[in-house]
C-alpha atoms as a PDB file:
ATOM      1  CA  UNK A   1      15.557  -0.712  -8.376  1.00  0.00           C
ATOM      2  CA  UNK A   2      16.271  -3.051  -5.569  1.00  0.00           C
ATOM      3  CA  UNK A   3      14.884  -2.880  -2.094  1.00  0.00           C
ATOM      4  CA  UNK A   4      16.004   0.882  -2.051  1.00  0.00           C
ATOM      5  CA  UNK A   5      13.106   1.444  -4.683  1.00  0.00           C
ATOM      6  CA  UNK A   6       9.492   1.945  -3.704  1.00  0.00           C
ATOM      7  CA  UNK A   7       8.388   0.573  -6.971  1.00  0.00           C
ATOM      8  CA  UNK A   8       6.329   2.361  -9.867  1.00  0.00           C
ATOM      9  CA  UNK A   9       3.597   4.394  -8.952  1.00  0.00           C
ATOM     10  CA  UNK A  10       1.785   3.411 -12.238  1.00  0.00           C
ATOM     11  CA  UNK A  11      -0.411   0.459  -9.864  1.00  0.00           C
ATOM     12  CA  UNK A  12      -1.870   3.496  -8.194  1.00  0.00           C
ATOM     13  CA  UNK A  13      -2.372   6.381 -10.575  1.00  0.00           C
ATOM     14  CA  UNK A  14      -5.616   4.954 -12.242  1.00  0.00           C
ATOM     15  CA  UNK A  15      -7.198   5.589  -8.527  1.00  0.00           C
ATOM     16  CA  UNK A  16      -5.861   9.078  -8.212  1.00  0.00           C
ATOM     17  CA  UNK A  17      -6.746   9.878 -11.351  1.00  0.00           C
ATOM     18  CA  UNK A  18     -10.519   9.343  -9.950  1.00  0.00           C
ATOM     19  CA  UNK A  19      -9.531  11.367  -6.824  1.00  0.00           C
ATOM     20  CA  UNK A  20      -9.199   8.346  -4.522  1.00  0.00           C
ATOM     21  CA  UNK A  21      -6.752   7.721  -1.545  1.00  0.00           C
ATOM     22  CA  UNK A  22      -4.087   5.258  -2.008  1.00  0.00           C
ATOM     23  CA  UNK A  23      -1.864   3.379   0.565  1.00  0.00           C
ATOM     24  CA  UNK A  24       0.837   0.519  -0.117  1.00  0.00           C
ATOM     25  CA  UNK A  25       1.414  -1.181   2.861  1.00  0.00           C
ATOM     26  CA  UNK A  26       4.641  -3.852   2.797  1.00  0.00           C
ATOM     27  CA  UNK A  27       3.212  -7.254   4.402  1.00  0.00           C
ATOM     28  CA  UNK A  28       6.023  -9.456   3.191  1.00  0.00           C
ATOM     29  CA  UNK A  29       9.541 -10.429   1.956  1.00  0.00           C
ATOM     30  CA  UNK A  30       9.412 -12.351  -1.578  1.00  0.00           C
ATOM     31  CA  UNK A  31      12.198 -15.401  -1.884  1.00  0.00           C
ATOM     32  CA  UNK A  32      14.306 -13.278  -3.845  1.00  0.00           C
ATOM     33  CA  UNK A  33      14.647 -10.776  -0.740  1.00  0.00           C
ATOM     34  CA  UNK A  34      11.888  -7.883  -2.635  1.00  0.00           C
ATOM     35  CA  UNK A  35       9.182  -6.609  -0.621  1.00  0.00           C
ATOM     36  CA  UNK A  36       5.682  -7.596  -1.130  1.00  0.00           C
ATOM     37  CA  UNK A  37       2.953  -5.457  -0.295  1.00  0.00           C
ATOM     38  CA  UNK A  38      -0.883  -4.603  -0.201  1.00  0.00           C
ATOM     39  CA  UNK A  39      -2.483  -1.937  -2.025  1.00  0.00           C
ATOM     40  CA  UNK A  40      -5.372  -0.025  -0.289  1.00  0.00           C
ATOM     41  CA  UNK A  41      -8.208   2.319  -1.879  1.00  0.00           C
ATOM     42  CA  UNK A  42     -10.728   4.286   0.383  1.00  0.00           C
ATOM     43  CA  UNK A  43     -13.277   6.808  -0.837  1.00  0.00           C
ATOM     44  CA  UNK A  44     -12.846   9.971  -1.009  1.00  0.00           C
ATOM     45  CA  UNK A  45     -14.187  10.702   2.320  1.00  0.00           C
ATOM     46  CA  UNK A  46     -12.919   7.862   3.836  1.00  0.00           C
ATOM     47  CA  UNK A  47      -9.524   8.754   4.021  1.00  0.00           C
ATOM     48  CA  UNK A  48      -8.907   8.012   8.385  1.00  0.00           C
ATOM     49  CA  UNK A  49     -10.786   4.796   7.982  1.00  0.00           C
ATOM     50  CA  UNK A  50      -8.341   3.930   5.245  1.00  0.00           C
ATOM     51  CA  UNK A  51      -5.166   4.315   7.457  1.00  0.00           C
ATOM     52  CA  UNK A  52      -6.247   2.601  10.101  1.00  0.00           C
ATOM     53  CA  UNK A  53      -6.947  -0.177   7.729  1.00  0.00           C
ATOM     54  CA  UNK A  54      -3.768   0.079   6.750  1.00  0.00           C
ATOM     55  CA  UNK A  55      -2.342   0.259  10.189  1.00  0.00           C
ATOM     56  CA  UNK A  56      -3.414  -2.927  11.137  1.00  0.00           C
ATOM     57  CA  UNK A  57      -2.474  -4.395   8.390  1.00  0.00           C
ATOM     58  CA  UNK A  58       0.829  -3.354   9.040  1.00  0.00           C
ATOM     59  CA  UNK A  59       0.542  -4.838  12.617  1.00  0.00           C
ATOM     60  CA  UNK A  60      -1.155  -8.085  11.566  1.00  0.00           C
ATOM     61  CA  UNK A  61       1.298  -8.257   9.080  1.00  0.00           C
ATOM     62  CA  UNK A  62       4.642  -7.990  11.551  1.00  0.00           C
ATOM     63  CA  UNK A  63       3.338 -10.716  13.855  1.00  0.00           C
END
């Protein structure tokens, strides 16, 4: 628990259940100091065009 913790995977298993990629990508810091992020799903096939997504994101997200 704590910032240490990544969280609970159970906010992404229904998409891997149905064989879809998954990225969490952290965007912000809450008032209470925990880490708020952005959940991503691609297709199946999609799964470059998803991290990219998620790349900028990340870089829109640090300005």
């Amino acid at each position: 628990h704590g910032l240490g913790a990544t969280g609970s995977p159970v906010l992404s298993r229904p998409w891997q259940l149905l064989g879809l990629p998954v990225v969490t990508v952290p965007v912000a810091t809450a008032p209470g100091g925990l880490p708020l992020g952005v959940q991503l799903v691609g297709r199946p096939d999609a799964v470059p065009e998803l991290f990219r997504a998620a790349r900028w994101i990340e870089g829109v997200a640090a300005r």
